[in-house]
N, C-alpha and C. Protein backbone atom coordinates (compact mmCIF):
# COMPACT_ATOMS: atom_id res chain seq x y z
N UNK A 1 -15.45 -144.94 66.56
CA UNK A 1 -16.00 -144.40 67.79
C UNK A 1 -16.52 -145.54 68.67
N UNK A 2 -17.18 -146.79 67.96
CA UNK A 2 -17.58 -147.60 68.55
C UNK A 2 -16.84 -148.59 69.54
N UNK A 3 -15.28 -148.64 68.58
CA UNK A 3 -14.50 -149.35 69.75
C UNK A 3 -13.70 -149.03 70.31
N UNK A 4 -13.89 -147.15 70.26
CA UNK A 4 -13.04 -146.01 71.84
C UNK A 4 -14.27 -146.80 72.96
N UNK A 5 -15.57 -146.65 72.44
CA UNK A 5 -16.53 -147.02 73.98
C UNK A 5 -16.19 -148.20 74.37
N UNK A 6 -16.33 -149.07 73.28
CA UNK A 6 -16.05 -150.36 73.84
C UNK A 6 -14.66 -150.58 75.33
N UNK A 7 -13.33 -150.19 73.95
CA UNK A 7 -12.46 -150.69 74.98
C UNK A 7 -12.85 -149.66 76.27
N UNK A 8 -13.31 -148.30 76.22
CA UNK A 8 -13.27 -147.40 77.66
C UNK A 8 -14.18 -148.05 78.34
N UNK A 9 -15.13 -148.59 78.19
CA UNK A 9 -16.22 -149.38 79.17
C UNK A 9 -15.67 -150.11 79.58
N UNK A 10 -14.74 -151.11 78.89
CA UNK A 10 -14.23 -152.42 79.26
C UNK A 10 -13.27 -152.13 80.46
N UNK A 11 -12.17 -151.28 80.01
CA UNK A 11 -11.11 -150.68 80.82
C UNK A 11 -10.13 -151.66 80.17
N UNK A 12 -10.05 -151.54 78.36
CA UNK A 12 -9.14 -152.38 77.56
C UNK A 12 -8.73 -151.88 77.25
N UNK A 13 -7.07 -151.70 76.70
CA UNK A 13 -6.26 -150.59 75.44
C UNK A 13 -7.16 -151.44 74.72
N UNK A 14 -7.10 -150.17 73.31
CA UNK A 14 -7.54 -150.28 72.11
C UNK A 14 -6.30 -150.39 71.33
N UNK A 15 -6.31 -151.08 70.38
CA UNK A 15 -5.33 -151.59 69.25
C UNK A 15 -5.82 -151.29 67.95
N UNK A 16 -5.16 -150.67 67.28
CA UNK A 16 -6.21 -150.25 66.13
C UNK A 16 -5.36 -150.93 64.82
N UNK A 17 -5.40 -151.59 64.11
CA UNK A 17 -4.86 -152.25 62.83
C UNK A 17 -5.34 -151.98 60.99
N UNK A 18 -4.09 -151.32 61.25
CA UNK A 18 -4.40 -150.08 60.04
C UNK A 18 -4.34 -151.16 59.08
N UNK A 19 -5.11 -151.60 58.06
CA UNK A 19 -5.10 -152.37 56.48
C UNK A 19 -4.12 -152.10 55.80
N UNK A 20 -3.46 -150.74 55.62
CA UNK A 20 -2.66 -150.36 55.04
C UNK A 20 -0.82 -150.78 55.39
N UNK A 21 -0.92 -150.84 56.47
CA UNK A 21 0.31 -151.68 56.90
C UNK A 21 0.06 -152.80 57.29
N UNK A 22 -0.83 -153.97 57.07
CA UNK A 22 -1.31 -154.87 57.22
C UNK A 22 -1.17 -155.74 56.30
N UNK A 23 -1.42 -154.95 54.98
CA UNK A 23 -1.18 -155.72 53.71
C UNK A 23 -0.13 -155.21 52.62
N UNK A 24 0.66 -156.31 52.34
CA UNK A 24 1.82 -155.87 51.37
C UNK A 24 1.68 -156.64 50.39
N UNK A 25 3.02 -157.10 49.45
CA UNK A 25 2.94 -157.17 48.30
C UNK A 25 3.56 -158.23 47.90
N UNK A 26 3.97 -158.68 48.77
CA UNK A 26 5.21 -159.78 48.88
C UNK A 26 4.08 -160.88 49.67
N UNK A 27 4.25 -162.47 48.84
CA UNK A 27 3.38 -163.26 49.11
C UNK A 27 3.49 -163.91 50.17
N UNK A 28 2.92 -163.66 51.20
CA UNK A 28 2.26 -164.10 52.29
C UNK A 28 2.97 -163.83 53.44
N UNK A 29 3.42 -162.82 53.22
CA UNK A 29 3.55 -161.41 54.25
C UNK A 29 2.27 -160.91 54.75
N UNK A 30 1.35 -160.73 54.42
CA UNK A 30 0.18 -160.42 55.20
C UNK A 30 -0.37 -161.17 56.09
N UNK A 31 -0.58 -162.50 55.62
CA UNK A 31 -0.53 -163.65 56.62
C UNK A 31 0.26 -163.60 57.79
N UNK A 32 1.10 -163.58 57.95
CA UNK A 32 2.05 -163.57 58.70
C UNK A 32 1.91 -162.67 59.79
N UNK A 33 1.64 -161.41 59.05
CA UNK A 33 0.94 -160.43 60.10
C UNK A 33 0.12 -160.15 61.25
N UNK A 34 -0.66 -161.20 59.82
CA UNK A 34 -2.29 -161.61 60.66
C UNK A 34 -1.88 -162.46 61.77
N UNK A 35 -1.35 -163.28 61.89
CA UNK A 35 -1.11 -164.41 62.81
C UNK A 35 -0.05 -163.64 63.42
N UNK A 36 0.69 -162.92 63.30
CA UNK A 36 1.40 -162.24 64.58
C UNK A 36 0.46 -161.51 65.27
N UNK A 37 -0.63 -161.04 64.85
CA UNK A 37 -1.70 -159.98 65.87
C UNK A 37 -2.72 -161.35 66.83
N UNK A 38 -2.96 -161.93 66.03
CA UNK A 38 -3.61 -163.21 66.80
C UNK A 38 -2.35 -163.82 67.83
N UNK A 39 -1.19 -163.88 67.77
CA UNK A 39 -0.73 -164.16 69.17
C UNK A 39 -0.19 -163.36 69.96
N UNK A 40 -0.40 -161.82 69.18
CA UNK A 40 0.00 -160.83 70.24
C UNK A 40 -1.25 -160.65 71.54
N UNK A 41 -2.39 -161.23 70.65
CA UNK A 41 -4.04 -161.02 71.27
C UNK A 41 -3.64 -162.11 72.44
N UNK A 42 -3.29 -163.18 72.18
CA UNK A 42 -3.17 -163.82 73.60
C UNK A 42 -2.49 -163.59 74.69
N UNK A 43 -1.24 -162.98 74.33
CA UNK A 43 -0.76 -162.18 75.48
C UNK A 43 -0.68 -160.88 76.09
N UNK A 44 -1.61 -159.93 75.28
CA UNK A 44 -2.07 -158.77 75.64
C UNK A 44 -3.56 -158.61 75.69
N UNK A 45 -4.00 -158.57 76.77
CA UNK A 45 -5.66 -158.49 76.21
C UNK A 45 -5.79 -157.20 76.24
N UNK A 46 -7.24 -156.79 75.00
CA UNK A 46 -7.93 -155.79 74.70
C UNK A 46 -8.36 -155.63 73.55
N UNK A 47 -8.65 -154.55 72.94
CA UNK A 47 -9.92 -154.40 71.97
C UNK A 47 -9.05 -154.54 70.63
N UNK A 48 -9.41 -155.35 69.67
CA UNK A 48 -8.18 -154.47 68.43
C UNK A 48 -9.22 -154.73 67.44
N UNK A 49 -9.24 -153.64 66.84
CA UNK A 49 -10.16 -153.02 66.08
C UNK A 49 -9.60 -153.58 64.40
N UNK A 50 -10.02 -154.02 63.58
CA UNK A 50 -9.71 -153.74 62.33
C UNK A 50 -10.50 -152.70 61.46
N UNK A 51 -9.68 -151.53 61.07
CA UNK A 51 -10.81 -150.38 60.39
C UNK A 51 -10.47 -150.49 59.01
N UNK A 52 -11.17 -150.69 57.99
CA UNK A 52 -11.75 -150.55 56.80
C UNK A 52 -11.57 -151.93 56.35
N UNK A 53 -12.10 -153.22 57.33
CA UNK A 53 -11.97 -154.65 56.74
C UNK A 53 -11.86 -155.13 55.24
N UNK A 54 -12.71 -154.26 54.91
CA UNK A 54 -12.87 -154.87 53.66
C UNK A 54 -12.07 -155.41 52.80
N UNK A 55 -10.98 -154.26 53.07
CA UNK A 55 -9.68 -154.31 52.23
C UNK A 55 -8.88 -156.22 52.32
N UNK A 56 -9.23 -156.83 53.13
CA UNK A 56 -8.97 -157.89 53.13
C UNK A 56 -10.00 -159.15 53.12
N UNK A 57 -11.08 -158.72 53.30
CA UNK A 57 -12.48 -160.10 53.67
C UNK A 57 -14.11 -159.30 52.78
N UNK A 58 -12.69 -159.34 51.28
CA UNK A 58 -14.25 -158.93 50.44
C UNK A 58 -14.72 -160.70 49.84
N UNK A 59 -15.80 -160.79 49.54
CA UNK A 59 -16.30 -162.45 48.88
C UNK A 59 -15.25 -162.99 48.23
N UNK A 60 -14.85 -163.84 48.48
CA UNK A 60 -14.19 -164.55 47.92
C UNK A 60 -14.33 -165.20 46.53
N UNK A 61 -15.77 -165.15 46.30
CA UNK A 61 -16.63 -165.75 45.07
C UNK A 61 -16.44 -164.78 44.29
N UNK A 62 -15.69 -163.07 44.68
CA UNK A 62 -15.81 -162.03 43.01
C UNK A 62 -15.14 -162.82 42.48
N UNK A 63 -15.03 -162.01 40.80
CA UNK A 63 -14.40 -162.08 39.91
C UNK A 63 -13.23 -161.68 40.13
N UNK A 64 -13.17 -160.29 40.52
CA UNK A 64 -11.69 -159.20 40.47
C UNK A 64 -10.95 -159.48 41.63
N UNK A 65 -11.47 -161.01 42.60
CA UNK A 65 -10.35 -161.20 43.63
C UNK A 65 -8.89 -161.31 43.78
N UNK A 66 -8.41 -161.14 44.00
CA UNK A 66 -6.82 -161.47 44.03
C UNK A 66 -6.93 -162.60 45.23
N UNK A 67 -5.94 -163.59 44.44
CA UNK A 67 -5.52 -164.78 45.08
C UNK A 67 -4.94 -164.53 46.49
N UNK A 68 -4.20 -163.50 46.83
CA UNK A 68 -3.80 -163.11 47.78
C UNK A 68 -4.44 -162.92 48.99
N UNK A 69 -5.56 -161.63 48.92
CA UNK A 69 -6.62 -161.80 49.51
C UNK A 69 -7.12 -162.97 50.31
N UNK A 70 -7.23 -163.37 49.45
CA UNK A 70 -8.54 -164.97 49.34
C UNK A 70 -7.68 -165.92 50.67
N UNK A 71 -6.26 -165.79 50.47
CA UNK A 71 -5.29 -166.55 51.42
C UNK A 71 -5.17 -165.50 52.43
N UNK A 72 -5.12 -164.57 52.70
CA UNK A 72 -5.40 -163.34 53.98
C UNK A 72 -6.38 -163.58 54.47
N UNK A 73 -8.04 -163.75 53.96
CA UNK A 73 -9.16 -163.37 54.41
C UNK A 73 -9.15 -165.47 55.22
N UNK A 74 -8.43 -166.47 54.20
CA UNK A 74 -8.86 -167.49 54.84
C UNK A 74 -7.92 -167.81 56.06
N UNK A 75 -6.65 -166.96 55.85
CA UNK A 75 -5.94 -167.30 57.25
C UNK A 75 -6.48 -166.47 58.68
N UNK A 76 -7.42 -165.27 58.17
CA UNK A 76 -8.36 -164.41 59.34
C UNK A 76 -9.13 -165.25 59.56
N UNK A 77 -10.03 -166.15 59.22
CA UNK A 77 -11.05 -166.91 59.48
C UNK A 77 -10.87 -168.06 59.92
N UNK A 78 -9.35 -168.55 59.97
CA UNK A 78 -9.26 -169.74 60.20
C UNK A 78 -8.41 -169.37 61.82
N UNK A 79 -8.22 -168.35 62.35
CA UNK A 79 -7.82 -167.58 63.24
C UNK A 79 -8.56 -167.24 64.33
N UNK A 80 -9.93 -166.85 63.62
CA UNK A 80 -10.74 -166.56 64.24
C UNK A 80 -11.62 -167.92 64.94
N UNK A 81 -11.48 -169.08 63.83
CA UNK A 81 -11.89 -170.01 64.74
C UNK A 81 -11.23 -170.81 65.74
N UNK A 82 -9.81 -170.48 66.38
CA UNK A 82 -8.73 -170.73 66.96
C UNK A 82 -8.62 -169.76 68.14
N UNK A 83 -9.28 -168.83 67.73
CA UNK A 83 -8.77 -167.87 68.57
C UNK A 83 -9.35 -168.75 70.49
N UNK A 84 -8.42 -168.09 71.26
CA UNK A 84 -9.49 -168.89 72.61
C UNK A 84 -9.13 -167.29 73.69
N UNK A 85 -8.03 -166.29 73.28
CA UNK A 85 -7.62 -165.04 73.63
C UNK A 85 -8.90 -164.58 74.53
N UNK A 86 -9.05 -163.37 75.55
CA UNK A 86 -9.48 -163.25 76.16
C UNK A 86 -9.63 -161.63 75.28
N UNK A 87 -9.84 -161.33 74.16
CA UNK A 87 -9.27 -159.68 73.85
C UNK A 87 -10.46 -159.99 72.79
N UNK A 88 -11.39 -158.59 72.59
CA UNK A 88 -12.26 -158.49 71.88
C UNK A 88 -11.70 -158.39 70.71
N UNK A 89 -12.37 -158.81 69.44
CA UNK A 89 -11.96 -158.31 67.64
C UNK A 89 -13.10 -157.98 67.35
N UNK A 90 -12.67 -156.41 67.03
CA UNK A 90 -13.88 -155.47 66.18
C UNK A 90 -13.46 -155.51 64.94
N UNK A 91 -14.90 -155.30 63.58
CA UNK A 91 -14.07 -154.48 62.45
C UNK A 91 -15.20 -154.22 61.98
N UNK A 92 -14.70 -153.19 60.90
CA UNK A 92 -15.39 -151.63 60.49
C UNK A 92 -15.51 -151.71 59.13
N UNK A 93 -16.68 -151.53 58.38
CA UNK A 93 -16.30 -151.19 57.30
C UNK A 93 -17.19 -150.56 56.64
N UNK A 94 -17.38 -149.38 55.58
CA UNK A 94 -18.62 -149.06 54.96
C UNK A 94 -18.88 -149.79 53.92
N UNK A 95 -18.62 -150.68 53.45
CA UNK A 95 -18.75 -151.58 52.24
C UNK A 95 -19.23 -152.79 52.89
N UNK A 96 -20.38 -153.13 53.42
CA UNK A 96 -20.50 -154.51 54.17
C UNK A 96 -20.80 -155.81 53.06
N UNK A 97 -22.23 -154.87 52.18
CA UNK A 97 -22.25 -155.90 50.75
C UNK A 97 -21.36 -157.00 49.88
N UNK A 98 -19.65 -156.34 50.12
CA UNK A 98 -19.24 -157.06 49.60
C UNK A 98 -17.97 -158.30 50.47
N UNK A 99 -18.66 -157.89 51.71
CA UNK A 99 -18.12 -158.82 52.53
C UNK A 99 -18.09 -160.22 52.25
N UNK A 100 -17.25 -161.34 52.54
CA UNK A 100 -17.62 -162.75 52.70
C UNK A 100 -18.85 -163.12 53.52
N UNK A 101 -19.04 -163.96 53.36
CA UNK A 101 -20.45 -164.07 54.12
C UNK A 101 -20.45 -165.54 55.34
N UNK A 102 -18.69 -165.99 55.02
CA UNK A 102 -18.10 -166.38 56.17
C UNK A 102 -17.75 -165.72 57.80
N UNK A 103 -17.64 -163.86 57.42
CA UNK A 103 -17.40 -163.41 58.42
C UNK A 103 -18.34 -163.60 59.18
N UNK A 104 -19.67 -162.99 58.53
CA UNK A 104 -20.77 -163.25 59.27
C UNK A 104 -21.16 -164.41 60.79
N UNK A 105 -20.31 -165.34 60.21
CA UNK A 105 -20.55 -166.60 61.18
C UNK A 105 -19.58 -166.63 62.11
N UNK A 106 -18.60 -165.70 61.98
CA UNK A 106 -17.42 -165.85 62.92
C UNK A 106 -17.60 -164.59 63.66
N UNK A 107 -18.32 -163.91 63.57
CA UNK A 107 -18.46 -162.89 64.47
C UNK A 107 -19.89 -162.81 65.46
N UNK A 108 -20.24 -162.69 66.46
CA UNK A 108 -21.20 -162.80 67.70
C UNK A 108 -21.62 -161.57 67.20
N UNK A 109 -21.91 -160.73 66.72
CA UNK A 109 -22.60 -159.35 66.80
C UNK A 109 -22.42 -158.69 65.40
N UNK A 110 -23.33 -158.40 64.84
CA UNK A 110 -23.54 -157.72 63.62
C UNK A 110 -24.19 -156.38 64.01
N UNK A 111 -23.65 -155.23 63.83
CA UNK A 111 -24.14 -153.49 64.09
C UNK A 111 -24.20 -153.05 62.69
N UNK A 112 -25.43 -152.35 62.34
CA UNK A 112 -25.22 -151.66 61.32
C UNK A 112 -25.79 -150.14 61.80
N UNK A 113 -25.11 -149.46 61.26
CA UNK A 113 -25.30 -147.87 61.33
C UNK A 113 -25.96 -146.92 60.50
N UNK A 114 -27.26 -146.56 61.08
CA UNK A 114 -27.62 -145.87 59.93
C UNK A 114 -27.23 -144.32 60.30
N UNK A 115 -27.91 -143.20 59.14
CA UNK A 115 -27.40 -141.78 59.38
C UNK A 115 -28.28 -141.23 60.69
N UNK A 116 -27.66 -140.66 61.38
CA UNK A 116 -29.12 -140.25 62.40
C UNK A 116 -29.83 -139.42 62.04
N UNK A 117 -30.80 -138.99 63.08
CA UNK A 117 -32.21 -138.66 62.81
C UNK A 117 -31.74 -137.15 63.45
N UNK A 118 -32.81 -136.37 63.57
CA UNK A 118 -32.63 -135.17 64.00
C UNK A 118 -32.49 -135.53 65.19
N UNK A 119 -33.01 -136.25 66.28
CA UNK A 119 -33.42 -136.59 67.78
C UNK A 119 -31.57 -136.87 68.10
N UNK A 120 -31.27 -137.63 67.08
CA UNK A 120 -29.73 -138.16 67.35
C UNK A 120 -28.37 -137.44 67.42
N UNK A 121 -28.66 -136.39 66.28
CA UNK A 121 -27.74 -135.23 66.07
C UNK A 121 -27.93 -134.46 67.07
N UNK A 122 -29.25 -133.72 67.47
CA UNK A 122 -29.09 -133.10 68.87
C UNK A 122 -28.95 -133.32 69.55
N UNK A 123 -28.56 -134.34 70.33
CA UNK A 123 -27.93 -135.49 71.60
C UNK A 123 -26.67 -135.41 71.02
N UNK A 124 -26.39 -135.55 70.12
CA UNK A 124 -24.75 -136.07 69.82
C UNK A 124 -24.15 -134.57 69.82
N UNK A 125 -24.96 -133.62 69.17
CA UNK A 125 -24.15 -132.08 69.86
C UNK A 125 -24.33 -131.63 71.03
N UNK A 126 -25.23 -131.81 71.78
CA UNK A 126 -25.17 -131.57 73.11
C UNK A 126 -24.10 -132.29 73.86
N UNK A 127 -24.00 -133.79 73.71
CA UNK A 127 -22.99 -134.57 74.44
C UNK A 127 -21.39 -134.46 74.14
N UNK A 128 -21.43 -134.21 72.86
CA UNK A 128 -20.24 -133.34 72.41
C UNK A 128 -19.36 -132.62 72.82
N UNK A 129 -20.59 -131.60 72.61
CA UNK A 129 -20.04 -130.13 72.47
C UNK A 129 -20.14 -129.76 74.54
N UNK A 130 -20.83 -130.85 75.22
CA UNK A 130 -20.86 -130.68 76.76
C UNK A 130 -19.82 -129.73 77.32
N UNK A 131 -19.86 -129.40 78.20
CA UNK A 131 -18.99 -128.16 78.59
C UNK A 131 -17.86 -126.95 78.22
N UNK A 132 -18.24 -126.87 77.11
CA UNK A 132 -17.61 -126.13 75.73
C UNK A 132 -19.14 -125.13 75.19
N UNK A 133 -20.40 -125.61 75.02
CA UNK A 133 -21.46 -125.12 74.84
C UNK A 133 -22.43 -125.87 75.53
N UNK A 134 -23.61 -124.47 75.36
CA UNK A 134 -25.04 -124.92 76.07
C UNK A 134 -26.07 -124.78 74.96
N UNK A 135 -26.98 -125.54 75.18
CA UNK A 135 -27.89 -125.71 74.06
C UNK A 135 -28.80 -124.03 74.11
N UNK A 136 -28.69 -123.93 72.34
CA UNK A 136 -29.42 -122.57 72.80
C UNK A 136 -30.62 -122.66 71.63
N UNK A 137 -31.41 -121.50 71.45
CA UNK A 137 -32.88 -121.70 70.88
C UNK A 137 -31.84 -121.96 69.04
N UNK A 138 -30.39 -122.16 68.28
CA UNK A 138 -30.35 -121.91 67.33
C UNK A 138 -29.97 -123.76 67.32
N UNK A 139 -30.04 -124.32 67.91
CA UNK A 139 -29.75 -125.86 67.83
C UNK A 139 -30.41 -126.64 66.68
N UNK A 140 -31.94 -126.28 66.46
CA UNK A 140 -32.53 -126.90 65.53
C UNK A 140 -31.90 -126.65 63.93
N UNK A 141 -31.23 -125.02 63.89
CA UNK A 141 -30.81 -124.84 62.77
C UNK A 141 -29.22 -125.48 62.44
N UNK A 142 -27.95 -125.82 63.35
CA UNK A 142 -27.39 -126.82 63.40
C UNK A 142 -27.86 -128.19 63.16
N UNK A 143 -29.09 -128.53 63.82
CA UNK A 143 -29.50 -130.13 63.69
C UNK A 143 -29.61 -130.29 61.77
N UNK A 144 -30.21 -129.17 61.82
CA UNK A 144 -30.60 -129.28 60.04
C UNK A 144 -29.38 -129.24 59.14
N UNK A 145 -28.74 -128.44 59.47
CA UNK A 145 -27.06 -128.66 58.78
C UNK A 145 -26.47 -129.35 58.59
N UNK A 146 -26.33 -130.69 59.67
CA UNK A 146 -25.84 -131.19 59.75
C UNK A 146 -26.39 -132.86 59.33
N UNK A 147 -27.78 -132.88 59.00
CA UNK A 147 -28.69 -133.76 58.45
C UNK A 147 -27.63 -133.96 57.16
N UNK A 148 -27.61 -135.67 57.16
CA UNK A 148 -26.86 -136.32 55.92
C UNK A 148 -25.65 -136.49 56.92
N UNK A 149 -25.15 -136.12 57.20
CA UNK A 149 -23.47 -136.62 57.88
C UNK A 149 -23.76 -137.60 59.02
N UNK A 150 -23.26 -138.54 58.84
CA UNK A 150 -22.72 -139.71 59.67
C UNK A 150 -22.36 -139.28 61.42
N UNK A 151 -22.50 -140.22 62.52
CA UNK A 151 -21.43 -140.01 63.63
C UNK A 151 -20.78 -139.51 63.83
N UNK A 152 -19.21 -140.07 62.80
CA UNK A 152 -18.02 -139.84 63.20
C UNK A 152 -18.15 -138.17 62.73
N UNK A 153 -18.65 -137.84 61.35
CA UNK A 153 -18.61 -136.25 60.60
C UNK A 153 -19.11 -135.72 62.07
N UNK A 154 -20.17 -135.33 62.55
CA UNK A 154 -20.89 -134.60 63.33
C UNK A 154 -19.66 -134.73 64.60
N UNK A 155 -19.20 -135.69 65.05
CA UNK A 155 -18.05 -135.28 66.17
C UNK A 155 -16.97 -134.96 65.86
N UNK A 156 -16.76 -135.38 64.75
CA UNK A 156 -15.42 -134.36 64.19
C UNK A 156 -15.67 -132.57 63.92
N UNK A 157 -16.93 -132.64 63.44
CA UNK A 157 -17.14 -131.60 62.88
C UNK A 157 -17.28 -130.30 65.22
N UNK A 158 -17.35 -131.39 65.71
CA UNK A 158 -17.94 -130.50 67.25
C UNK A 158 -16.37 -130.60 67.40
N UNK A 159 -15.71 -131.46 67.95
CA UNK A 159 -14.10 -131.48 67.82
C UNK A 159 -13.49 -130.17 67.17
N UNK A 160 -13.72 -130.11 66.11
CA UNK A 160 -12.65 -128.79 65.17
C UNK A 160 -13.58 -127.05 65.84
N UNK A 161 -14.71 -127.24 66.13
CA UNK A 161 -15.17 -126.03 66.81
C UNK A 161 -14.69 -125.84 67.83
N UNK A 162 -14.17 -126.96 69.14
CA UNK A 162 -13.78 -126.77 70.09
C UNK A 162 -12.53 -126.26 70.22
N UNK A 163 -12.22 -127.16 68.73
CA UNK A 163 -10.25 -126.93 68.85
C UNK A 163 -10.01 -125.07 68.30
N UNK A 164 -11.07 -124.41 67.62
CA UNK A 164 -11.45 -123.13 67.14
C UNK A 164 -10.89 -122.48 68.78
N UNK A 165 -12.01 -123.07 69.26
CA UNK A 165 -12.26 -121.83 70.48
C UNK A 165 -10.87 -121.99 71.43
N UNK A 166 -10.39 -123.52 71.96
CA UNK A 166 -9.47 -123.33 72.54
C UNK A 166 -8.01 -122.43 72.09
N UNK A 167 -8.10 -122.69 70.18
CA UNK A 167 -6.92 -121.91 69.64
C UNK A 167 -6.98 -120.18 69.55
N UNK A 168 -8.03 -120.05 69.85
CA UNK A 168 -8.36 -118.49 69.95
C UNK A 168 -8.96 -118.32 71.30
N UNK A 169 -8.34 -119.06 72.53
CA UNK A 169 -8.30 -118.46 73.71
C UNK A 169 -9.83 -118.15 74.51
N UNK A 170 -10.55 -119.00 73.92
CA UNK A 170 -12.28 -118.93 74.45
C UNK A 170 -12.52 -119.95 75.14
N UNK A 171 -13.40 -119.89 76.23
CA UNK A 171 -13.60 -120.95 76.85
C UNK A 171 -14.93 -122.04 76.53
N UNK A 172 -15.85 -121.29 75.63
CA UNK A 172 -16.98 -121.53 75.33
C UNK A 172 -17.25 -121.86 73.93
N UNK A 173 -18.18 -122.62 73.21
CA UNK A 173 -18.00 -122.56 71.88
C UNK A 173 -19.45 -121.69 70.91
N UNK A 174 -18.62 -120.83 70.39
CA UNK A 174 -20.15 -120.26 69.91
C UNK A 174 -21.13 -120.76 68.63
N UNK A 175 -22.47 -120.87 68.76
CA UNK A 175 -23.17 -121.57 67.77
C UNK A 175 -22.43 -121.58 66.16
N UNK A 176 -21.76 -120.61 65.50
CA UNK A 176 -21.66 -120.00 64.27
C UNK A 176 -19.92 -120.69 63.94
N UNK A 177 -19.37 -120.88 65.14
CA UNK A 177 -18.10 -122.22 64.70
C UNK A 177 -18.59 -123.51 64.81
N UNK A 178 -19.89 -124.07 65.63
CA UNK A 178 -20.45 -125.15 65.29
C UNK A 178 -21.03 -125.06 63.55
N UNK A 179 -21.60 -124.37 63.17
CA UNK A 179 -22.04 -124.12 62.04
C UNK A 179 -21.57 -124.06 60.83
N UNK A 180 -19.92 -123.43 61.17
CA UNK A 180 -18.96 -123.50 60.29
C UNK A 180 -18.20 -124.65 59.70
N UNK A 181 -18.23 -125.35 61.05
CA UNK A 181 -17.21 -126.54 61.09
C UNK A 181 -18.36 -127.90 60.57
N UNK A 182 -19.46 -127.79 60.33
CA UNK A 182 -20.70 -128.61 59.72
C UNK A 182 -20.61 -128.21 58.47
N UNK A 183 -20.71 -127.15 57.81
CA UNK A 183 -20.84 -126.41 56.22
C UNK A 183 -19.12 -127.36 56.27
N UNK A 184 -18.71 -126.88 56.80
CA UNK A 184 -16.74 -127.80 55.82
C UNK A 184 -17.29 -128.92 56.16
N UNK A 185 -17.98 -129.51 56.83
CA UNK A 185 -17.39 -131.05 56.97
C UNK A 185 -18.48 -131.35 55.45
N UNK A 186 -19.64 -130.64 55.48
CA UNK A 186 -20.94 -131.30 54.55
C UNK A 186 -20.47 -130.95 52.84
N UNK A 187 -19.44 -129.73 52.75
CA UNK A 187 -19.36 -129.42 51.56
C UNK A 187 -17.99 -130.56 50.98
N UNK A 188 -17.68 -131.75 51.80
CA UNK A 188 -16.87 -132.52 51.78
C UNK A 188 -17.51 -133.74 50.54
N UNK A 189 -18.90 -133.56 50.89
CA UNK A 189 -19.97 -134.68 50.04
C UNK A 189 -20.39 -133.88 48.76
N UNK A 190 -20.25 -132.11 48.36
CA UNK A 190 -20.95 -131.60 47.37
C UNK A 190 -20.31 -131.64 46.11
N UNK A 191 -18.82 -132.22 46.23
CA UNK A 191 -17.81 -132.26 45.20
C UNK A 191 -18.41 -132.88 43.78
């Protein structure tokens, strides 16, 4: 979510670089990758996001590293200090602990995210759910529902209510598909 605002503030495409087609199996094919996105960055500017970093720039110092890795995460870093591109590099990850602690130094901005607060969830459904619903006296009992879920859960979870009402021909969204679509997203964690 953080780097839809980014690039939309900026007025940058967003590039999003999935890990999963990023990294293969065949030795130093990933590399290769990497350094094709670093000179695609110089001639396209904008945001390119890496989402679930980890998968490539965990410490280098574990035990259970793969050698591979270790040559991915040092050809990202050695990239990053090369880079002179005019295009932002984001990346994402919920595992920060076991990050290198090289990234740290190659990146200008460290964000960490915590869960929000009640104050945050009711702003984030109001801003949401904005012209689809109006805040009504049952909001506090949503805010509470939805206590424990993350950002992205709580706008996904306003997203699938909206997509409710538009698929059943409503223009408005009623409290009890917000409510619904919070119980699925929360009973996602009760497993």
């Amino acid at each position: 979510m953080t780097a839809r605002i980014v690039a939309g503030e900026l007025h940058l495409p967003l590039y999003t670089i999935l890990m999963d087609k990023l990294v293969t199996k065949f030795l130093g094919e990933s590399s290769a990758k990497i350094r094709q996105i670093f000179t695609i960055m110089e001639h396209k500017r904008g945001v390119y996001f890496f989402d679930e970093f980890d998968a490539i720039a965990g410490d280098r110092s574990r035990e259970n590293d793969v050698g591979e890795m270790r040559r991915v995460l040092n050809t990202f870093l050695q990239l990053m200090e090369q880079d002179t591109s005019d295009s932002i590099i984001l990346a994402a990850t919920n595992e920060a602990n076991i990050l290198d602690t090289a990234l740290f130094r190659r990146f200008d901005d460290i964000l960490y995210y915590t869960l929000p607060d009640n104050n945050a969830i009711e702003e984030l459904l109001v801003n949401r759910l904005a012209g689809y619903w109006e805040k009504t006296p049952y909001i506090q009992q949503l805010v509470h529902a939805a206590m424990g879920l993350n950002h992205a859960e709580i706008t996904q979870a306003c997203n699938d209510a909206i997509k409710y009402a538009i698929l059943n021909d409503k223009n408005t969204v009623e409290d009890l598909w917000v409510q619904e679509a919070i119980v699925a997203r929360q009973s996602k964690y009760l497993r």
